[in-house]
PDB file of N, CA and C in Angstrom:
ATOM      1  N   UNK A   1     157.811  34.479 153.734  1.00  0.00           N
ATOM      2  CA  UNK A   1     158.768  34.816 152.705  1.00  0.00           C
ATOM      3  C   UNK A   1     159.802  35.785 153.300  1.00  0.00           C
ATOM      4  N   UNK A   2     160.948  35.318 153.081  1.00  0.00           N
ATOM      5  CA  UNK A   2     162.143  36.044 153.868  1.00  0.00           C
ATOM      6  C   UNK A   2     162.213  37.739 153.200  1.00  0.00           C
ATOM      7  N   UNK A   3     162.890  38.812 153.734  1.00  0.00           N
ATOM      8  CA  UNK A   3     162.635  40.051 152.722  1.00  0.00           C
ATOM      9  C   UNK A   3     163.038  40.476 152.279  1.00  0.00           C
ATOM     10  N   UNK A   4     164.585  39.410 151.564  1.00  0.00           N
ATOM     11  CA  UNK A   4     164.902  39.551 149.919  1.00  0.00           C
ATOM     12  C   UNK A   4     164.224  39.479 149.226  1.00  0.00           C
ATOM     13  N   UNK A   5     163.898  38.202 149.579  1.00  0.00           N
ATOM     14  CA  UNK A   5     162.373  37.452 148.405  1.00  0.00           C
ATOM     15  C   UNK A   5     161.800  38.706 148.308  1.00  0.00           C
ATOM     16  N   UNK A   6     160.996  39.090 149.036  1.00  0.00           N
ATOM     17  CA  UNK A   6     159.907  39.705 148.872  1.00  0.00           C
ATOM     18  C   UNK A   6     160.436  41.367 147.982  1.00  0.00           C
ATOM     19  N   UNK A   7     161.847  41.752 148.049  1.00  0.00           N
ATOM     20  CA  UNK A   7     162.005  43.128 147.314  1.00  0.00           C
ATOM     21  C   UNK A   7     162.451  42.281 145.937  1.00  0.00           C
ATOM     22  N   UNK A   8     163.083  40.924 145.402  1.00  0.00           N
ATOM     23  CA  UNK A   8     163.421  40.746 144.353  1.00  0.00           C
ATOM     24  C   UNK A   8     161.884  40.427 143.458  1.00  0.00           C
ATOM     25  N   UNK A   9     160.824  39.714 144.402  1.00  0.00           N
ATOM     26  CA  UNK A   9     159.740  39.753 143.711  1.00  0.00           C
ATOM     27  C   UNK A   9     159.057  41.080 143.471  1.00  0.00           C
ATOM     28  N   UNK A  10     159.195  42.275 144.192  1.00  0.00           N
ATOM     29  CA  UNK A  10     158.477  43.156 143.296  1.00  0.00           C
ATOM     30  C   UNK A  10     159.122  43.773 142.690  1.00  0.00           C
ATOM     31  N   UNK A  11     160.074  43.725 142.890  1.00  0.00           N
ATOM     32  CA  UNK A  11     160.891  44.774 141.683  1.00  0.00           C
ATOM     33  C   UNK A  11     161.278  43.585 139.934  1.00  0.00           C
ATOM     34  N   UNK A  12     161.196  42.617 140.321  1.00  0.00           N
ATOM     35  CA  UNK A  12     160.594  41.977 139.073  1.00  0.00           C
ATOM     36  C   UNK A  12     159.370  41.923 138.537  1.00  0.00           C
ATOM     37  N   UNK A  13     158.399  42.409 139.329  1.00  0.00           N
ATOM     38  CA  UNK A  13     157.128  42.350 138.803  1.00  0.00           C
ATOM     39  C   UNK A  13     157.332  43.988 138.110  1.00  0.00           C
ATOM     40  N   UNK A  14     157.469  44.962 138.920  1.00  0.00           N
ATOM     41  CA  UNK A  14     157.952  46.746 138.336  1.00  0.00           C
ATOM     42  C   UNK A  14     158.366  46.399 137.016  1.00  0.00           C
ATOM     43  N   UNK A  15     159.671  46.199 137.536  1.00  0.00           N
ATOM     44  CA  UNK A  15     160.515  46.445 136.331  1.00  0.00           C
ATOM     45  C   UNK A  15     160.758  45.691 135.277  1.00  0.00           C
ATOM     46  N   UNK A  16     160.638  44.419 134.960  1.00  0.00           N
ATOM     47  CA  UNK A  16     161.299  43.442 134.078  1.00  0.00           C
ATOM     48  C   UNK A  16     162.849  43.096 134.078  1.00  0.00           C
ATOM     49  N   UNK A  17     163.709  43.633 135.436  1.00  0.00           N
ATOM     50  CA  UNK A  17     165.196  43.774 135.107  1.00  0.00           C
ATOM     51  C   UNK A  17     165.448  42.669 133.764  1.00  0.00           C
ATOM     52  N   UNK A  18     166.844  43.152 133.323  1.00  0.00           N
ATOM     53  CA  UNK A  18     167.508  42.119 132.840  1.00  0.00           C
ATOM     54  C   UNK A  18     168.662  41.693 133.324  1.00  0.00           C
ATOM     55  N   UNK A  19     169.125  42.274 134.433  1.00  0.00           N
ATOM     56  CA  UNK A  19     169.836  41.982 135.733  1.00  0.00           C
ATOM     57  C   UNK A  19     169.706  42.199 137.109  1.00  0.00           C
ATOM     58  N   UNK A  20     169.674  41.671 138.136  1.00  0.00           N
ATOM     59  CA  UNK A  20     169.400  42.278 139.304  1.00  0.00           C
ATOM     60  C   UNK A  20     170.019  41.078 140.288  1.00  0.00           C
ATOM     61  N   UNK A  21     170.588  41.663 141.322  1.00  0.00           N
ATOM     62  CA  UNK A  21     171.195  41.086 142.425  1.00  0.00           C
ATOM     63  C   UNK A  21     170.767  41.785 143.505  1.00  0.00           C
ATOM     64  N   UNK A  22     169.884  40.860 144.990  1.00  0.00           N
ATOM     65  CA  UNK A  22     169.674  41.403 146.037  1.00  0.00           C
ATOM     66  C   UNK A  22     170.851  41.126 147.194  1.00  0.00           C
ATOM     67  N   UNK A  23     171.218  41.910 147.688  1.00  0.00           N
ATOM     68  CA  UNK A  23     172.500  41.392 148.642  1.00  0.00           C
ATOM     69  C   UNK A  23     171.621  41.638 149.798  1.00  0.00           C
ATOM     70  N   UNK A  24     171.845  40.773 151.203  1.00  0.00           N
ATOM     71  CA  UNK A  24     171.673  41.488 152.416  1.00  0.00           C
ATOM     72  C   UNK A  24     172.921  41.739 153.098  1.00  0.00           C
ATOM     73  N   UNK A  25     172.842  42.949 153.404  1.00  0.00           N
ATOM     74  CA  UNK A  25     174.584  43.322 154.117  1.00  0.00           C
ATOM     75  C   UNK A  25     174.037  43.640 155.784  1.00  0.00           C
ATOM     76  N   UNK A  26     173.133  43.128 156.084  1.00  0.00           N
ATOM     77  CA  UNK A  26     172.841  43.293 157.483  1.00  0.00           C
ATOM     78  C   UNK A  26     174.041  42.928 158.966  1.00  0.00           C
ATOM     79  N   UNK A  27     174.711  41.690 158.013  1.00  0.00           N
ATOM     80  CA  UNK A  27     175.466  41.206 158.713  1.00  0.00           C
ATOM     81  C   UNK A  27     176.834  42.379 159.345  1.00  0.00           C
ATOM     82  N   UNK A  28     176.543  42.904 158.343  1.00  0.00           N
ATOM     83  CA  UNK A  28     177.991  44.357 158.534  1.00  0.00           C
ATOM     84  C   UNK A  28     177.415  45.082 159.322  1.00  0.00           C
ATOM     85  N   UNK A  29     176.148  45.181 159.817  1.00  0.00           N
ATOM     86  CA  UNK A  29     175.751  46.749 160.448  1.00  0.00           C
ATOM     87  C   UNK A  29     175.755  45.777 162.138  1.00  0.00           C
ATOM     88  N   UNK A  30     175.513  46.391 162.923  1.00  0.00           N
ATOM     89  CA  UNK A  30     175.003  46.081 164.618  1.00  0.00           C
ATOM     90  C   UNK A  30     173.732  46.312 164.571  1.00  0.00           C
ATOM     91  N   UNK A  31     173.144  45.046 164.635  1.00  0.00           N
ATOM     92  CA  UNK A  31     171.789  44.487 164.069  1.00  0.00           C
ATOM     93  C   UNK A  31     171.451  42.965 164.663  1.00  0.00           C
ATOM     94  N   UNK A  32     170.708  42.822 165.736  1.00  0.00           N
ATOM     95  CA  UNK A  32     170.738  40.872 165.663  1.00  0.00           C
ATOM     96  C   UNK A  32     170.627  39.695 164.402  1.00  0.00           C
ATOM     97  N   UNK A  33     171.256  39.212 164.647  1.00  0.00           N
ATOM     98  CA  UNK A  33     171.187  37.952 163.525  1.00  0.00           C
ATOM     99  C   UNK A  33     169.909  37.957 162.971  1.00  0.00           C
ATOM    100  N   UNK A  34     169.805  37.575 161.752  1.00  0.00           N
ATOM    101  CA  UNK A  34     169.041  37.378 161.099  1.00  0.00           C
ATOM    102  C   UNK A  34     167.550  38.891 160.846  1.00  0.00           C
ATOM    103  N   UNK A  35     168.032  39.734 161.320  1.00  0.00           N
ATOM    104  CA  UNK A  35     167.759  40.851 161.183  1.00  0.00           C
ATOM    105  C   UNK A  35     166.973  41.533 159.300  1.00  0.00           C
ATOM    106  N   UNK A  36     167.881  41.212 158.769  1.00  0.00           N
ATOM    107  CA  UNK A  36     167.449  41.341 157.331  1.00  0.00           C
ATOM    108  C   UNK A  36     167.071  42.878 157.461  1.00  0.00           C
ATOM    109  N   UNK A  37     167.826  43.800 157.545  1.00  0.00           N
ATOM    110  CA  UNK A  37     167.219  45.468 157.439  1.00  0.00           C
ATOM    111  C   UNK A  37     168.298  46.001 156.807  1.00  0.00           C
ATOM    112  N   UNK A  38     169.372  45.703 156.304  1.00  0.00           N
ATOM    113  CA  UNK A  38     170.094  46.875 155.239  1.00  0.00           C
ATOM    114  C   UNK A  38     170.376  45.883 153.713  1.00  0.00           C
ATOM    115  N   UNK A  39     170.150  46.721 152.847  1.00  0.00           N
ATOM    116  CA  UNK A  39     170.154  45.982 151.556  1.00  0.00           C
ATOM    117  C   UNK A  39     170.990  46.105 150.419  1.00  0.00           C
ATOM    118  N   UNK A  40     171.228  46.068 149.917  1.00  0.00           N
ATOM    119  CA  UNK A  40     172.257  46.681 148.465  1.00  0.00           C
ATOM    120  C   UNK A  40     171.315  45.977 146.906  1.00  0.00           C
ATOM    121  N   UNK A  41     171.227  46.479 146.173  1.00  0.00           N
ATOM    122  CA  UNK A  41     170.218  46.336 144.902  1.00  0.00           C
ATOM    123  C   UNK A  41     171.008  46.775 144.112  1.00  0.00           C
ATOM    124  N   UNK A  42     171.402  45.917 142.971  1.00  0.00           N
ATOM    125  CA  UNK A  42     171.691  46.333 141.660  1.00  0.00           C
ATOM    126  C   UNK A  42     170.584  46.051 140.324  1.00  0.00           C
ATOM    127  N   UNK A  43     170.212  46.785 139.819  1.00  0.00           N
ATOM    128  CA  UNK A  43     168.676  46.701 138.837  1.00  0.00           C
ATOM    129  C   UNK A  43     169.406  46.911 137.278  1.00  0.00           C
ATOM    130  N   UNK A  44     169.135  46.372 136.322  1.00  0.00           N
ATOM    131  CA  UNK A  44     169.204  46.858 134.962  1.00  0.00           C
ATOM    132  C   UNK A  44     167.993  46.528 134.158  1.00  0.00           C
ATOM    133  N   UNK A  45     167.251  47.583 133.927  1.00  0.00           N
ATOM    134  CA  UNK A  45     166.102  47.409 133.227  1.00  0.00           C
ATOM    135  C   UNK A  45     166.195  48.491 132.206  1.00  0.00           C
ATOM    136  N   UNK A  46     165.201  48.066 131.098  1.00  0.00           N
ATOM    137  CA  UNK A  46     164.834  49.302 130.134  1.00  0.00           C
ATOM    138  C   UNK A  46     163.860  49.976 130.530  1.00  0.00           C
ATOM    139  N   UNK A  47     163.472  50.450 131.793  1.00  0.00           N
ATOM    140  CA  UNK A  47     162.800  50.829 132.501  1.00  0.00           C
ATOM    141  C   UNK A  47     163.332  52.506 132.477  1.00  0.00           C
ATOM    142  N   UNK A  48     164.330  52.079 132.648  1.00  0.00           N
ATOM    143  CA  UNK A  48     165.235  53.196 132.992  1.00  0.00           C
ATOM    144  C   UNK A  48     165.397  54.402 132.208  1.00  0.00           C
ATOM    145  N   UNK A  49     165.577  53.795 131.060  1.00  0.00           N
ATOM    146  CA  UNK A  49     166.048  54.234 129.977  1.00  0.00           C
ATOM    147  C   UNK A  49     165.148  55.620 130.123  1.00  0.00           C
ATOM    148  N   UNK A  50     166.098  56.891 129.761  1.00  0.00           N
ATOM    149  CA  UNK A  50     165.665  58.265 129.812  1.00  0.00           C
ATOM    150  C   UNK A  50     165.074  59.073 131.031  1.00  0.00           C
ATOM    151  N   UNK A  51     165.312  58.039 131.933  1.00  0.00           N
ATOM    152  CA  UNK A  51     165.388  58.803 133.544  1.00  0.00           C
ATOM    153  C   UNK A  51     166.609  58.885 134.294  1.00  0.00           C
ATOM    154  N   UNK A  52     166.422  59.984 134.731  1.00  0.00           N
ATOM    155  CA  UNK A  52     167.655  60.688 135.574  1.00  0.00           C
ATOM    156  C   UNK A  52     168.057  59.456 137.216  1.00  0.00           C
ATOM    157  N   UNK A  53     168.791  59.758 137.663  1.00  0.00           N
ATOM    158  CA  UNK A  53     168.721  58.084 138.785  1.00  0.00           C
ATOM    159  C   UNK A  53     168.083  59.106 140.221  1.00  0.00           C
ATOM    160  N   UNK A  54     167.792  60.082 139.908  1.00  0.00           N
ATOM    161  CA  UNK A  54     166.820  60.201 141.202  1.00  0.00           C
ATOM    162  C   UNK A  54     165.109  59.630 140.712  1.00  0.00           C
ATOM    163  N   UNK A  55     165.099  59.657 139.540  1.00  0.00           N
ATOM    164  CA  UNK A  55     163.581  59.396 139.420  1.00  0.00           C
ATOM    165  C   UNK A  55     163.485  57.438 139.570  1.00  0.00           C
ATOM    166  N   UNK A  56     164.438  56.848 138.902  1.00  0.00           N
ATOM    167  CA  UNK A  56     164.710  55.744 139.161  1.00  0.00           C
ATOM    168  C   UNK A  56     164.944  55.309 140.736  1.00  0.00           C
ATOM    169  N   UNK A  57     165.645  55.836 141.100  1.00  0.00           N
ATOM    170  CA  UNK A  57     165.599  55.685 142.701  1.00  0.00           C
ATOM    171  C   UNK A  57     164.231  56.054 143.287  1.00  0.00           C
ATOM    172  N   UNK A  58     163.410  56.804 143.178  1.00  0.00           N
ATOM    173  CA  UNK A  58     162.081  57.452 143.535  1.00  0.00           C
ATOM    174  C   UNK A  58     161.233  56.145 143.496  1.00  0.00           C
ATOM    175  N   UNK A  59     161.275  55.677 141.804  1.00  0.00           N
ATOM    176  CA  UNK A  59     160.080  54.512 141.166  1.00  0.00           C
ATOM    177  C   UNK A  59     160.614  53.643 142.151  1.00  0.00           C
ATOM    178  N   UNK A  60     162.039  52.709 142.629  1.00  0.00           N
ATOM    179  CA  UNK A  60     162.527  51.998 143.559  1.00  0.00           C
ATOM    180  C   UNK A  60     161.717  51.821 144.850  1.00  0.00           C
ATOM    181  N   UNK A  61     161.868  53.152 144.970  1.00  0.00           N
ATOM    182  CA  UNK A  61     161.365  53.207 146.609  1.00  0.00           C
ATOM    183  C   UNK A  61     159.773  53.080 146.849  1.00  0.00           C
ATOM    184  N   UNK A  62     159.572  53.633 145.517  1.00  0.00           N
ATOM    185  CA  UNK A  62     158.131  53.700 145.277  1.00  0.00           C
ATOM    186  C   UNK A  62     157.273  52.260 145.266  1.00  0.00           C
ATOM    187  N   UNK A  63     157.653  51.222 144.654  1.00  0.00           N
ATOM    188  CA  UNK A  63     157.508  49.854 144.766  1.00  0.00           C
ATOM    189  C   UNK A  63     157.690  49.269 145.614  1.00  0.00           C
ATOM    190  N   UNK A  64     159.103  49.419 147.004  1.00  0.00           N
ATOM    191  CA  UNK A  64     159.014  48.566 147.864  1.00  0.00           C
ATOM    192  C   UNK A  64     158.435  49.467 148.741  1.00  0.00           C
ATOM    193  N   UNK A  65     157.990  50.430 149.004  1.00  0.00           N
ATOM    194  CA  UNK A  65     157.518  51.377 149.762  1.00  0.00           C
ATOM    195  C   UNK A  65     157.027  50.803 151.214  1.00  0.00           C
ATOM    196  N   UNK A  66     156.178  49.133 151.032  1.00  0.00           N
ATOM    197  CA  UNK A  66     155.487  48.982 151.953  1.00  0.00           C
ATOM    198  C   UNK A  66     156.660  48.136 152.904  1.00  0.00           C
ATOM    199  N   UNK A  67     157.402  47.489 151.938  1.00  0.00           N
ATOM    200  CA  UNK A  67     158.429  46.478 152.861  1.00  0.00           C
ATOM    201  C   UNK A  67     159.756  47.566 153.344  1.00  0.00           C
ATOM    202  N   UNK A  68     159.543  49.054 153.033  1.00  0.00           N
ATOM    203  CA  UNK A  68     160.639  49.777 153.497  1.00  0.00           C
ATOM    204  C   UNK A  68     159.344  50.759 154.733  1.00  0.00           C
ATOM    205  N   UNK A  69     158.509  50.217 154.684  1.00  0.00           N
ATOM    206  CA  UNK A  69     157.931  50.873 156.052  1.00  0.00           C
ATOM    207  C   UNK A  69     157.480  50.122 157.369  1.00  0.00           C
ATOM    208  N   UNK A  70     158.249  48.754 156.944  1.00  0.00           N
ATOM    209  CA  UNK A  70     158.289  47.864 158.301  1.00  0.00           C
ATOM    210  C   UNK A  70     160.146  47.547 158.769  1.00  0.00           C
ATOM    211  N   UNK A  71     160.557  46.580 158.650  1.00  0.00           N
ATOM    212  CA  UNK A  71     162.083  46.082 159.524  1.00  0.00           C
ATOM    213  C   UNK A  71     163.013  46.674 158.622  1.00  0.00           C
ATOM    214  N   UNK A  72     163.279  46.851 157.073  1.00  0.00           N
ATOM    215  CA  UNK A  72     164.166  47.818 156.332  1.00  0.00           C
ATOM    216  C   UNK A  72     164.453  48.633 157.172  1.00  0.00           C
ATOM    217  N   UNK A  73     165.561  49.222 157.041  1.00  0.00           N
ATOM    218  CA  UNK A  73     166.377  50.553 157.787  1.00  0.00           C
ATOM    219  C   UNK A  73     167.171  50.940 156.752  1.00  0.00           C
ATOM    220  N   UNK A  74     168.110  50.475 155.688  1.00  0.00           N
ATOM    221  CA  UNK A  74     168.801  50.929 154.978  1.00  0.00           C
ATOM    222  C   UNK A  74     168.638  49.978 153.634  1.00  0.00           C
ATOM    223  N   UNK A  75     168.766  51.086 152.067  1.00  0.00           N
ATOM    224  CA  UNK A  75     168.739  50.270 150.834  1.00  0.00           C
ATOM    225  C   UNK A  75     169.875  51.256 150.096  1.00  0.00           C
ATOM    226  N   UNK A  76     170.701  50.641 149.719  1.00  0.00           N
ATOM    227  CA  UNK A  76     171.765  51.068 148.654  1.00  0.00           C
ATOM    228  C   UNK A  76     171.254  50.608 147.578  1.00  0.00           C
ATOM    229  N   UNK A  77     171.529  51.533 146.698  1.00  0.00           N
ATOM    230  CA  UNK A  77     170.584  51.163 144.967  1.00  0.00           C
ATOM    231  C   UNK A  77     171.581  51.665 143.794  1.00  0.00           C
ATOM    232  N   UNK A  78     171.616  50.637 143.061  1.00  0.00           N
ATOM    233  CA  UNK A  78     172.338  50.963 141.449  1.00  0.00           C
ATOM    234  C   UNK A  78     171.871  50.683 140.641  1.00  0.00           C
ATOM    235  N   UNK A  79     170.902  51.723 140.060  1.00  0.00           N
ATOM    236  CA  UNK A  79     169.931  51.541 138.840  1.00  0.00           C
ATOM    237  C   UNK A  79     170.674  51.835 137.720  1.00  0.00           C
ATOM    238  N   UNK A  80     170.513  50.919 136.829  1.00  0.00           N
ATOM    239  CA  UNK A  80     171.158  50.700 135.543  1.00  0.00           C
ATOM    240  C   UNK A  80     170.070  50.846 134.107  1.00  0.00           C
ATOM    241  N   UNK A  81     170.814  51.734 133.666  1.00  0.00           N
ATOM    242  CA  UNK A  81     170.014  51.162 131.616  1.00  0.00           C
ATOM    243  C   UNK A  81     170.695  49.562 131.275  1.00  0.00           C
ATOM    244  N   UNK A  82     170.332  49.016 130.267  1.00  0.00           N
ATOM    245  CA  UNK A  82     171.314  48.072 130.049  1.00  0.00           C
ATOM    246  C   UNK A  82     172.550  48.414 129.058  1.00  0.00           C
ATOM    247  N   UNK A  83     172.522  49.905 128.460  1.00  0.00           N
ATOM    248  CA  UNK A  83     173.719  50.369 127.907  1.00  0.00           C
ATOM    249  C   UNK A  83     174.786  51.056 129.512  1.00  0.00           C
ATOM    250  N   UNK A  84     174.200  51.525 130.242  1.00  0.00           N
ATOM    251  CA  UNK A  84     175.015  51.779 131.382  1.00  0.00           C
ATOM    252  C   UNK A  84     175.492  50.598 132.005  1.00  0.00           C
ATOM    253  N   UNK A  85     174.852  49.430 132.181  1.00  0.00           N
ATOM    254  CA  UNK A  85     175.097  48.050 132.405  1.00  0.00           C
ATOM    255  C   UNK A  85     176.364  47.491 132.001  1.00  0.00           C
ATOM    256  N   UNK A  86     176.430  47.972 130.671  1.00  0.00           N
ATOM    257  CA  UNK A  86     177.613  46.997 130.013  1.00  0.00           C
ATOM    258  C   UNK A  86     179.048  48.192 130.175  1.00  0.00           C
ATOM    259  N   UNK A  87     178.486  49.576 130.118  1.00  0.00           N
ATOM    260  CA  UNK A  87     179.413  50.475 130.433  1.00  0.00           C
ATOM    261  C   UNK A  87     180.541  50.055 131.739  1.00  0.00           C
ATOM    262  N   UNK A  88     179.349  49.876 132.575  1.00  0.00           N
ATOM    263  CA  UNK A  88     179.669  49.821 134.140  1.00  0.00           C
ATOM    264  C   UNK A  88     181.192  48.446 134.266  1.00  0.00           C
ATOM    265  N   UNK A  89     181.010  47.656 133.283  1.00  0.00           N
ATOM    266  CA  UNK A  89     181.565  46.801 133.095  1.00  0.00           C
ATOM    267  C   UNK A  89     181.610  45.960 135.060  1.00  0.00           C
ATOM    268  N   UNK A  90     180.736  45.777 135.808  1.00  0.00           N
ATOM    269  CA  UNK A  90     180.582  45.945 137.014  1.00  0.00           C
ATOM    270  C   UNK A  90     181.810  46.446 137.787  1.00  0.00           C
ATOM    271  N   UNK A  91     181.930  47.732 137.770  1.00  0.00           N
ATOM    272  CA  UNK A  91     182.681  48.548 138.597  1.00  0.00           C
ATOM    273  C   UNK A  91     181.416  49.364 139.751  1.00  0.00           C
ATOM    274  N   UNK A  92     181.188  48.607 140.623  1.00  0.00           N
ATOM    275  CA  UNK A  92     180.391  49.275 141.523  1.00  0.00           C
ATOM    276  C   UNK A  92     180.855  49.735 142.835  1.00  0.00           C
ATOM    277  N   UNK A  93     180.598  50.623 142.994  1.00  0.00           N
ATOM    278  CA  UNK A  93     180.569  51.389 144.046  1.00  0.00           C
ATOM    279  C   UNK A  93     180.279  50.222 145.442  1.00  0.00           C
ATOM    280  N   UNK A  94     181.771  50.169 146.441  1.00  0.00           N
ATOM    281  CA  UNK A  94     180.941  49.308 147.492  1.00  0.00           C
ATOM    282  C   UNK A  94     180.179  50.182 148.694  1.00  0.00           C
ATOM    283  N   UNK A  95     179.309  49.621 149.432  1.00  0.00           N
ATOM    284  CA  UNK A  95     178.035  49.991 150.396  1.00  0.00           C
ATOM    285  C   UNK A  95     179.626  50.451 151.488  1.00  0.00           C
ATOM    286  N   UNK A  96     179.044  51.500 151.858  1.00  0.00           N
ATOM    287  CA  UNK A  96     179.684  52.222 153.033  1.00  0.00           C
ATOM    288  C   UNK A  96     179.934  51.406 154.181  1.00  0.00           C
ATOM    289  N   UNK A  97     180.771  51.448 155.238  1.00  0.00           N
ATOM    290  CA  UNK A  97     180.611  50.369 156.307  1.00  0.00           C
ATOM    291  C   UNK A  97     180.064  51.721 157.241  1.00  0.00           C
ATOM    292  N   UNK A  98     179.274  50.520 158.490  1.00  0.00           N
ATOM    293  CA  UNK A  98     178.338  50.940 159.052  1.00  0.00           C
ATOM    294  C   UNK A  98     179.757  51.354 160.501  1.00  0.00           C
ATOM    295  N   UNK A  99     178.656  52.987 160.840  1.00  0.00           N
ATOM    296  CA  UNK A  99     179.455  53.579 161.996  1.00  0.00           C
ATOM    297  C   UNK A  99     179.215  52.391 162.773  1.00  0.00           C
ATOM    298  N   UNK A 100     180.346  51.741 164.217  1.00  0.00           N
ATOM    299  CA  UNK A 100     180.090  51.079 164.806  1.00  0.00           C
ATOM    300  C   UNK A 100     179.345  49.550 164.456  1.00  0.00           C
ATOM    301  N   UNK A 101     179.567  49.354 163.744  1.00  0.00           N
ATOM    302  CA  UNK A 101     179.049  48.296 163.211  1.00  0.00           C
ATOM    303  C   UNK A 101     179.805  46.628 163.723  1.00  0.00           C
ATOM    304  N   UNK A 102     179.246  46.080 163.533  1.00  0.00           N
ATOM    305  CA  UNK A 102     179.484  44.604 164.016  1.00  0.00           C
ATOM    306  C   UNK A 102     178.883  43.440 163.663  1.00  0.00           C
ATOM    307  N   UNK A 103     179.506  42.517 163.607  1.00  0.00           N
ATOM    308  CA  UNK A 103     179.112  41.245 162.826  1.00  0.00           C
ATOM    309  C   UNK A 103     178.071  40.939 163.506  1.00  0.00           C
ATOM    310  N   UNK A 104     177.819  40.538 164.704  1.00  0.00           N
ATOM    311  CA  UNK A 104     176.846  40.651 165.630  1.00  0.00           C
ATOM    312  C   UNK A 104     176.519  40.987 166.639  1.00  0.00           C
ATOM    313  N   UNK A 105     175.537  40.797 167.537  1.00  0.00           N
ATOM    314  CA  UNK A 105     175.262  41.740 169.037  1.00  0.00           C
ATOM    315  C   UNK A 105     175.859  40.508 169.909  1.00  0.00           C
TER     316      UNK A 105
END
């Protein structure tokens, strides 16, 4: 199982999103092909609801914990309520570009 799959399946099993998009942006960093180690996550769950986004980011990390302690190197995260969701009207913040970075090696 490739290791999108594997962070969109547990964070659907966590959370219940009612939105979520896994991006891999590996391709932007200097990384060999098919690398799969930097990520971008957008989550909207009622999960959320009445936590601050460090504790949401915490529960995040907390779930993929095991697939961010093997080939992961980087996860950008936008945890959403689904009233912040519709706020957001998707105005998101884009992922930083990587120092030195390159399409490929």
């Amino acid at each position: 199982m490739m290791m999108h799959e594997q962070i969109e399946e547990k964070l659907i099993t966590a959370f219940h999103p009612r939105h979520m998009e896994v991006h891999d942006e590996s391709h932007r960093h200097h990384v060999p092909e098919g690398a799969e180690s930097h990520f971008r996550v957008v989550i909207v769950s009622d999960s959320f609801t009445d936590q601050r986004p460090l504790q949401r980011h915490r529960a995040v990390y907390g779930v993929l914990a095991e697939a961010l302690a093997g080939s992961v190197h980087a996860l950008a995260l936008h945890t959403y309520t689904p009233t912040e969701w519709e706020s957001a009207s998707g105005n998101l913040a884009a992922s930083p570009p990587c120092y030195g970075g390159k399409t490929s090696i």
